[in-house]
N, C-alpha and C. Protein backbone atom coordinates (compact mmCIF):
# COMPACT_ATOMS: atom_id res chain seq x y z
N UNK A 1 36.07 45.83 135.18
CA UNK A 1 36.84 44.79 134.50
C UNK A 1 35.94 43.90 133.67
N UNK A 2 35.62 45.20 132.83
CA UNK A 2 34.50 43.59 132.03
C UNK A 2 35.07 43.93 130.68
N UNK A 3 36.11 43.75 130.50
CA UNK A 3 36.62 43.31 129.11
C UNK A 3 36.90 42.16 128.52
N UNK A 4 36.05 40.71 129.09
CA UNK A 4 36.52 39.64 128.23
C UNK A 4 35.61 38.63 127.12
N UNK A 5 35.60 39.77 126.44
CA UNK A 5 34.71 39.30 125.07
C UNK A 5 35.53 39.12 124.25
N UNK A 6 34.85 38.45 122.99
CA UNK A 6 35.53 38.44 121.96
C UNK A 6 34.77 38.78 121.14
N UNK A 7 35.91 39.37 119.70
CA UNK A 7 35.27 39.84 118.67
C UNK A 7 34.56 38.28 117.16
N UNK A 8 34.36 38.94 116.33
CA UNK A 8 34.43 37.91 115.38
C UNK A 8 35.38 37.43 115.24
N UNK A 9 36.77 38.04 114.56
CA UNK A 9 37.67 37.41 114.33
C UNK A 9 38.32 36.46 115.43
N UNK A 10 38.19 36.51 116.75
CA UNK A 10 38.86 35.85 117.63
C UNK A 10 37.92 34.06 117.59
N UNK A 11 36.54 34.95 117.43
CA UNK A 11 35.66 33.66 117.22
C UNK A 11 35.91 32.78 116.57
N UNK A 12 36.52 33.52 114.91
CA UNK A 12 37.17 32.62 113.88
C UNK A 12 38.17 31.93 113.85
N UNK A 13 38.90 32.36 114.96
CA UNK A 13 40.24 31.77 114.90
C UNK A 13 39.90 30.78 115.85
N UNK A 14 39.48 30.91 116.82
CA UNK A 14 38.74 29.51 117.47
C UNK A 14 38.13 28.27 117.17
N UNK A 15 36.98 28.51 115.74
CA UNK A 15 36.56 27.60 115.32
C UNK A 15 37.36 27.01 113.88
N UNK A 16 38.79 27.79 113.47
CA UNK A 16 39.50 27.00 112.77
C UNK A 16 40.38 26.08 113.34
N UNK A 17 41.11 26.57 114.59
CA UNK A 17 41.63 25.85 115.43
C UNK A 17 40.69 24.50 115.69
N UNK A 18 39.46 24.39 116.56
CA UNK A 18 38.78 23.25 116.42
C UNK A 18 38.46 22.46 115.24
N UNK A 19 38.43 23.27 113.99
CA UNK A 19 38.39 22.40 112.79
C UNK A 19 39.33 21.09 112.46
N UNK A 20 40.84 22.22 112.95
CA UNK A 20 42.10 21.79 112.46
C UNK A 20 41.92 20.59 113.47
N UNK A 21 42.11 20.66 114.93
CA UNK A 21 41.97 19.51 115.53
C UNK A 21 40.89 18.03 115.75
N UNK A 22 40.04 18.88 115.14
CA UNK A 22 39.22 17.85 114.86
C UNK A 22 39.17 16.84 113.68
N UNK A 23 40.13 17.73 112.48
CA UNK A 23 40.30 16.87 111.30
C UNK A 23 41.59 15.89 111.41
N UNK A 24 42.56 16.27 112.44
CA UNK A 24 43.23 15.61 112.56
C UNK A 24 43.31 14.42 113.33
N UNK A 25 42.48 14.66 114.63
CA UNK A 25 42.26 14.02 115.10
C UNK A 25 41.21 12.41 114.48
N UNK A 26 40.39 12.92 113.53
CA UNK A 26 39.73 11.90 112.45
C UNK A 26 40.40 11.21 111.71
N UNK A 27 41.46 12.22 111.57
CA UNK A 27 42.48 10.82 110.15
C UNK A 27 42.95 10.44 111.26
N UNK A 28 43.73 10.70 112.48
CA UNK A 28 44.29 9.40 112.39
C UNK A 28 43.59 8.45 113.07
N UNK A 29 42.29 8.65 113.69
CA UNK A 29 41.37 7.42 114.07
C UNK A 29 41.06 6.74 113.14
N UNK A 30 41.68 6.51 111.81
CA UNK A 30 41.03 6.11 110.84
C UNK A 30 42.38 4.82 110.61
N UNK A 31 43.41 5.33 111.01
CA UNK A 31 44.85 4.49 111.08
C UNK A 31 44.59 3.34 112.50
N UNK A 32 44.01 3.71 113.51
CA UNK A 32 44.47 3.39 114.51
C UNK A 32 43.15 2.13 114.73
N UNK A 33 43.55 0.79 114.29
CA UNK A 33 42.88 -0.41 114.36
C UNK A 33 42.80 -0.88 116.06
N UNK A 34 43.67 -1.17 117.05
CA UNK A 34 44.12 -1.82 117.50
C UNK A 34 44.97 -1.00 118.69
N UNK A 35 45.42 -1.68 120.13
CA UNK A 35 45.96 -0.94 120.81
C UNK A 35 47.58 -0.51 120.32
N UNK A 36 47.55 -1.54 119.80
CA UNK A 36 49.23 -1.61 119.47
C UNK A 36 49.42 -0.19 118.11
N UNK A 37 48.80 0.06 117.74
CA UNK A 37 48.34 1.01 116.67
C UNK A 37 48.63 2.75 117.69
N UNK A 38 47.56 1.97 118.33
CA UNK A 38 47.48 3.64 119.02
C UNK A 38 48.66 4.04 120.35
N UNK A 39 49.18 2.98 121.05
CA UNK A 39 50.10 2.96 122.20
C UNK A 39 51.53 3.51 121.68
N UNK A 40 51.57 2.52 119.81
CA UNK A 40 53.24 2.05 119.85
C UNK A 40 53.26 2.41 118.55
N UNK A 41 52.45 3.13 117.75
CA UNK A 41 52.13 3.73 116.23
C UNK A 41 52.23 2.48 115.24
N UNK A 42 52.02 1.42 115.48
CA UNK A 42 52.75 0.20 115.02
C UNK A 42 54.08 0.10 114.78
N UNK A 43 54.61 0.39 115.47
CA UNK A 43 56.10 0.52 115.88
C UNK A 43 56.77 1.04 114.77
N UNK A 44 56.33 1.80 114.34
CA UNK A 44 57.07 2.56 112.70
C UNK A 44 58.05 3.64 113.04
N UNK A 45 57.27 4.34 114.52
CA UNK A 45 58.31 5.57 114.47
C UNK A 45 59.60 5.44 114.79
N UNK A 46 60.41 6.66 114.54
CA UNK A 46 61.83 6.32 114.46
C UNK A 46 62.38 6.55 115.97
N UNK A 47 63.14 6.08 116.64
CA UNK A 47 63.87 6.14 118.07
C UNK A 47 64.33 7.64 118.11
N UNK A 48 64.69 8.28 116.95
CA UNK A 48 65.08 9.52 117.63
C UNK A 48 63.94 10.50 118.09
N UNK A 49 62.65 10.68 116.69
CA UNK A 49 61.42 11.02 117.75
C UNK A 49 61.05 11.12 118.54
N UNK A 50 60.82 9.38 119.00
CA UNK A 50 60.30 8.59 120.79
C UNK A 50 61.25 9.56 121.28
N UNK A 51 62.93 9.75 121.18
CA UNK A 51 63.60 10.24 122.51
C UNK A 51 63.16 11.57 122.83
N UNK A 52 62.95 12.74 121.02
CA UNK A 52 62.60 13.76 121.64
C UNK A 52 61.41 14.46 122.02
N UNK A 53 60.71 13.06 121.86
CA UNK A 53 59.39 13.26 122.77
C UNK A 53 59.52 13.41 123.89
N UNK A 54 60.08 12.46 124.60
CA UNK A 54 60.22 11.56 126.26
C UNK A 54 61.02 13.15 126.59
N UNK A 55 62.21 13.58 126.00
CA UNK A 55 62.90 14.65 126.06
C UNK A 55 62.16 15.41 126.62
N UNK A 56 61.20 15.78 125.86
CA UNK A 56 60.29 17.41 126.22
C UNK A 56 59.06 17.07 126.91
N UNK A 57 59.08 16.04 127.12
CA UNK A 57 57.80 15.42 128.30
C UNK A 57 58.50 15.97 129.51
N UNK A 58 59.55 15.16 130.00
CA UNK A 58 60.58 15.23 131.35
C UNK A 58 61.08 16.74 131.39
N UNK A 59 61.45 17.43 130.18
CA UNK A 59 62.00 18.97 130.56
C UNK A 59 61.15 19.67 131.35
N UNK A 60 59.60 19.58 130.57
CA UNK A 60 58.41 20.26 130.90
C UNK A 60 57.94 20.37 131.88
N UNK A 61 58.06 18.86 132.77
CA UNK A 61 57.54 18.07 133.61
C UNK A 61 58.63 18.95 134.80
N UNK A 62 59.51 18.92 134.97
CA UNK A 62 60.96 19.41 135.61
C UNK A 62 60.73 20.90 135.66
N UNK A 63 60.68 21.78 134.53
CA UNK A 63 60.93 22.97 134.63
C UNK A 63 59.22 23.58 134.95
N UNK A 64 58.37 22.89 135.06
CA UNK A 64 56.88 23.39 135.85
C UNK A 64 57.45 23.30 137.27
């Protein structure tokens, strides 16, 4: 059972994935002054979002 290598391409797809999250993760540290920034988005987002966030938090949370 020693098949768990990877090839190049799997490599690549790994380090675009970390790209992607890492660039995103930079912009929005670049938004986020303050706790109220990062907790509550400065309260911009819209209520139906928040719900179907909380939504698929609790489904997830439930159906594990």
């Amino acid at each position: 059972m020693n098949n768990l290598h990877l090839n190049g391409l799997d490599w690549a797809a790994v380090a675009a994935y970390f790209a992607v999250t890492l660039t995103i993760a930079w912009r929005a540290k670049a938004r986020q002054t303050n706790a109220v920034e990062y907790f509550l988005d400065g309260r911009r987002t819209h209520w139906i979002i928040v719900s179907v966030s909380l939504w698929a938090t609790l489904f997830s949370t439930v159906s594990f």
